[in-house]
Protein backbone atom coordinates (compact mmCIF):
# COMPACT_ATOMS: atom_id res chain seq x y z
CA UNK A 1 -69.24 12.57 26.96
CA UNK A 2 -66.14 12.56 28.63
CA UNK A 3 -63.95 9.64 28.50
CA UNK A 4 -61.51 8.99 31.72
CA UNK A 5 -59.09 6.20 33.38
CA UNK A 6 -58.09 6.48 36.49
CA UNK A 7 -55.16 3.59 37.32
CA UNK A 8 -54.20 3.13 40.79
CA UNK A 9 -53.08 0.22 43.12
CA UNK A 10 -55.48 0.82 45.82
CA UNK A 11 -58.97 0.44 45.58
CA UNK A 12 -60.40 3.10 47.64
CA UNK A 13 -58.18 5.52 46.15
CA UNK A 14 -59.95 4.66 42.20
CA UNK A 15 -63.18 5.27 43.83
CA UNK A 16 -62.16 8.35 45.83
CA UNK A 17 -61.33 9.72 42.25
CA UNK A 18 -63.77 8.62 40.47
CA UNK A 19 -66.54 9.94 42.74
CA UNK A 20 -65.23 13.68 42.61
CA UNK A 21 -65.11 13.74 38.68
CA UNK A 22 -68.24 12.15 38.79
CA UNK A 23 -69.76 14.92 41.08
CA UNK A 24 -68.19 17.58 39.60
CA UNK A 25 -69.44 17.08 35.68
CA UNK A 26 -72.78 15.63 37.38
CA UNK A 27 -73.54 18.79 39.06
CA UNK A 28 -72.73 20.92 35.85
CA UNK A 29 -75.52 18.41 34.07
CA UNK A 30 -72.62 16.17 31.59
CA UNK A 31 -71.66 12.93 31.23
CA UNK A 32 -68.87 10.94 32.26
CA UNK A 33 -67.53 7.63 31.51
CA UNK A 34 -64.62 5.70 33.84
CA UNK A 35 -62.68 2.93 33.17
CA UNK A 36 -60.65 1.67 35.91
CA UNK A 37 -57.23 -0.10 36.01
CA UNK A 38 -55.27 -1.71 39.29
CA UNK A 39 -52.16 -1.34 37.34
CA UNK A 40 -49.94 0.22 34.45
CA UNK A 41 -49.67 -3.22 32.78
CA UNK A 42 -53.44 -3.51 33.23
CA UNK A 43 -54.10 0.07 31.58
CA UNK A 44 -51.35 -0.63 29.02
CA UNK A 45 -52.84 -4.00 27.56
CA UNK A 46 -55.22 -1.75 26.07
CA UNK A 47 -52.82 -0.78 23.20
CA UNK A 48 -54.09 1.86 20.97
CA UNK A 49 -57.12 1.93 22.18
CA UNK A 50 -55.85 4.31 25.27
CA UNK A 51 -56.03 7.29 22.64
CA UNK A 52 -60.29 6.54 23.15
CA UNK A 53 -59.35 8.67 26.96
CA UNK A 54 -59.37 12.14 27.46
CA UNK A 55 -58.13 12.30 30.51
CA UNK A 56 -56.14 9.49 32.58
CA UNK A 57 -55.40 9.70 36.32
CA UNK A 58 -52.25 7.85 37.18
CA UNK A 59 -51.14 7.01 40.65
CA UNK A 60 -47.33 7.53 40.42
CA UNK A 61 -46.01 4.73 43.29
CA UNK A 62 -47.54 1.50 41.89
CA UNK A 63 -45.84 -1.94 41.84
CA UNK A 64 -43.86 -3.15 39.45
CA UNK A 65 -44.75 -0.39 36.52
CA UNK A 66 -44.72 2.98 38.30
CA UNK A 67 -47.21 6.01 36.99
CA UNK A 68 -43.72 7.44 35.15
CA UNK A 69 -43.14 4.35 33.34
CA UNK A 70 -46.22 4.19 32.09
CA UNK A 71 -46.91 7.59 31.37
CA UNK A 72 -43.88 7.25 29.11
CA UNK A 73 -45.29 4.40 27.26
CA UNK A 74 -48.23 5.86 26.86
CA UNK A 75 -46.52 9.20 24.89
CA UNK A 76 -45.17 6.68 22.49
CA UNK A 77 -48.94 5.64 21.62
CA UNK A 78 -50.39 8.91 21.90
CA UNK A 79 -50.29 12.81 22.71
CA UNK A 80 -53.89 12.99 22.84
CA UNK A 81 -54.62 12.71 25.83
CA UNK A 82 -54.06 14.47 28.76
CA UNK A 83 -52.36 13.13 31.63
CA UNK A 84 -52.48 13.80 35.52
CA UNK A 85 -50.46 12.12 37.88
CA UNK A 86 -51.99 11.40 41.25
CA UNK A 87 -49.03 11.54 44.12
CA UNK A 88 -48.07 12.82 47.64
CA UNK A 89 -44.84 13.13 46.76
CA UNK A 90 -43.79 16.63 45.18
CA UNK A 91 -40.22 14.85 44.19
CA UNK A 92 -42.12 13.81 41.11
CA UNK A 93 -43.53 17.37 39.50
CA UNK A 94 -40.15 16.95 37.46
CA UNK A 95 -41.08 14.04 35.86
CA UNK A 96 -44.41 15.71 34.85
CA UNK A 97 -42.88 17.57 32.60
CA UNK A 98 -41.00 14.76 30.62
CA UNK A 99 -44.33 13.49 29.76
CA UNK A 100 -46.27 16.29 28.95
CA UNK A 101 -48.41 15.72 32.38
CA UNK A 102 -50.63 18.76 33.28
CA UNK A 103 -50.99 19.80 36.78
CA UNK A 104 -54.03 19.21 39.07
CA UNK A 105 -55.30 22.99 38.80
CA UNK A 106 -55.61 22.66 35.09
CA UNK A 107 -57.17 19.83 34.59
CA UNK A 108 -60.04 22.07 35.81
CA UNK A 109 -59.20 24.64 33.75
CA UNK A 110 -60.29 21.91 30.91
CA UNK A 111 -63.17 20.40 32.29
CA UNK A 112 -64.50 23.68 32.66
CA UNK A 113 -63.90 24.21 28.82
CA UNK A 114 -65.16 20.90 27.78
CA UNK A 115 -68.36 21.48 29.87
CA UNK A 116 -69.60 24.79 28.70
């Protein structure tokens, strides 16, 4: 099973996510499991315990703690896991790479991996 948090301010955008993983392992006959947070600070109150994802989905413009922010706090718990940040705004691809963020295209590249 495949462990994955998808935090993002807006509602419809969690779901949006959440359906296409869900469709996409679904279809290919594995398991998923979602947790969902409206906020950095709401994802980050987990502590250690955000090691227990394989993947987390960050929306990068949230309020108060931007997707950055707490991307970076969540190197200093862990390397584990691999992080994609969710944006319309290609100013931020930079910052990707300060916390070992992978792009969109590979994440697919892993779940393609992890489900064969």
């Amino acid at each position: 099973m495949l462990f994955v948090a998808i935090c993002d301010d807006e509602n419809y955008f969690c779901s949006r996510e959440q359906k296409l993983i869900l469709e996409y392992l679904s279809q290919r006959g594995h398991k998923v499991k979602f947790d969902l947070y409206a906020s950095g600070e709401e994802l980050l109150k987990q502590g250690a315990k955000v090691v227990q994802y394989d993947i987390i989905f960050l929306d990068v413009n949230m309020d108060k703690l931007d997707g950055i922010e707490t991307a970076q706090r969540i190197r200093k718990i862990s390397h584990r896991n691999f992080i994609v940040f969710v944006t319309a705004f290609v100013q931020y691809a930079v910052c990707g790479y300060e916390v070992d963020a992978i792009r969109f295209p590979e994440i697919f590249s892993f779940l393609v991996t992890f489900t064969s």
